[in-house]
Protein backbone atom coordinates (compact mmCIF):
# COMPACT_ATOMS: atom_id res chain seq x y z
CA UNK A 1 -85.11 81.41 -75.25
CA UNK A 2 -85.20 84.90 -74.68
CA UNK A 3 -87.43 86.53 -72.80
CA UNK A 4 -89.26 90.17 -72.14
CA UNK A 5 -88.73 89.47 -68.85
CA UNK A 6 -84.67 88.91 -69.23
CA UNK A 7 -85.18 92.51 -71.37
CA UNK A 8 -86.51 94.22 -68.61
CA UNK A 9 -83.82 92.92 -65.84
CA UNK A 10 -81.08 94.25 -68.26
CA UNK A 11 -82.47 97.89 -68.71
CA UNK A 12 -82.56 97.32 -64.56
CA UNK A 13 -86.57 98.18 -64.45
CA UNK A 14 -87.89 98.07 -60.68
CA UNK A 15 -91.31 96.70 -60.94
CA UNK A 16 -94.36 98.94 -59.21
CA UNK A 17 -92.09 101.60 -59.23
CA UNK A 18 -91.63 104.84 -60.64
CA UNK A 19 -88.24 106.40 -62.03
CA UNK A 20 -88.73 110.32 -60.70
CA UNK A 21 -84.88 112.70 -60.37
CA UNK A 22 -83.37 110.05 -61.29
CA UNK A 23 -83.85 107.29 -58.32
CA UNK A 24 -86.95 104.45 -58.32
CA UNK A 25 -89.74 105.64 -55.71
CA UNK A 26 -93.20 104.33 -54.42
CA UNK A 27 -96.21 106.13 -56.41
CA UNK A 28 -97.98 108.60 -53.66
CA UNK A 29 -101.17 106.37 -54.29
CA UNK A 30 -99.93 102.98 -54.50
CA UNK A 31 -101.87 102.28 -57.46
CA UNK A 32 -99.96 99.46 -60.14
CA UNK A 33 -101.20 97.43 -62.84
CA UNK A 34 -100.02 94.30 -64.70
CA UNK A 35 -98.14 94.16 -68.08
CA UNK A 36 -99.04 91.12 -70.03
CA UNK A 37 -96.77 90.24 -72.91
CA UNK A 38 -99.85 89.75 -75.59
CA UNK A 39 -98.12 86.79 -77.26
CA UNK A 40 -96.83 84.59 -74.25
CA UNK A 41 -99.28 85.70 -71.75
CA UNK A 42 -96.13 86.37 -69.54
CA UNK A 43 -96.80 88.69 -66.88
CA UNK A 44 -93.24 91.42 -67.48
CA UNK A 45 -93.80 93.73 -64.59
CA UNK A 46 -96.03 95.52 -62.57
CA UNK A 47 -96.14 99.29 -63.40
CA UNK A 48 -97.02 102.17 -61.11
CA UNK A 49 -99.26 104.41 -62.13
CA UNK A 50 -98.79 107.81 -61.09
CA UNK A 51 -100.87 110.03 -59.34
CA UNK A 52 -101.50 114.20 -59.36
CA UNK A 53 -98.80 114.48 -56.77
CA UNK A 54 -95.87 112.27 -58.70
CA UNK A 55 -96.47 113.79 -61.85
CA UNK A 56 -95.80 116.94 -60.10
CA UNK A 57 -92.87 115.66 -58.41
CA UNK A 58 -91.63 114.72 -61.99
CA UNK A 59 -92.46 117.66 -63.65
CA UNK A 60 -90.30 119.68 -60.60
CA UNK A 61 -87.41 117.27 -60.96
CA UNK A 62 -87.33 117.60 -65.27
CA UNK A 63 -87.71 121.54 -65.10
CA UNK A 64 -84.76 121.71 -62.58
CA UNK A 65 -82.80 119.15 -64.56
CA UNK A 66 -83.34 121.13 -67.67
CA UNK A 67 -82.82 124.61 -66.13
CA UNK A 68 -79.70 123.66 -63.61
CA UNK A 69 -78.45 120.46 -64.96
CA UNK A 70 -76.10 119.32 -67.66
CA UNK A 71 -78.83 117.74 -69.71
CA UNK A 72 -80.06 120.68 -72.59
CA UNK A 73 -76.13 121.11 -73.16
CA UNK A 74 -75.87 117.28 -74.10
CA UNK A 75 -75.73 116.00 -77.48
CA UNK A 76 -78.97 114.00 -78.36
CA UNK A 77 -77.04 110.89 -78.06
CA UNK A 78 -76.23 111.38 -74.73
CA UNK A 79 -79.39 112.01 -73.46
């Protein structure tokens, strides 16, 4: 049997982590929260929940990305 958990190892997703410029970091504050599959009661992963200062940090890394990067010349299904 399949599970969400075998999903989420094969789209490589680092529990309690966030994905910022493209690499998996800690969340300034540390914060996380469980994500219970509804149906099975399986715990998936643990998610980080970002703070004032990563969402910056992302929003810095997405506006370079966008203004220096390959990424607005890319077809949609590239991106």
């Amino acid at each position: 049997m399949t599970t969400m958990l075998d999903h989420a190892a094969r789209m490589g997703v680092t529990p309690g982590r966030l994905s910022i410029d493209g690499s998996w970091c800690e969340a300034q504050e540390g914060k996380r929260w469980s994500h219970v599959h509804p149906a099975t009661n399986e715990e998936i992963t643990t998610i980080a929940r970002a703070g004032q200062a990563d969402v910056d940090r992302a929003v810095r890394a997405a506006r370079t990305a966008f203004d220096d990067g390959p990424w607005p010349r890319l077809k949609a299904r590239q991106r």
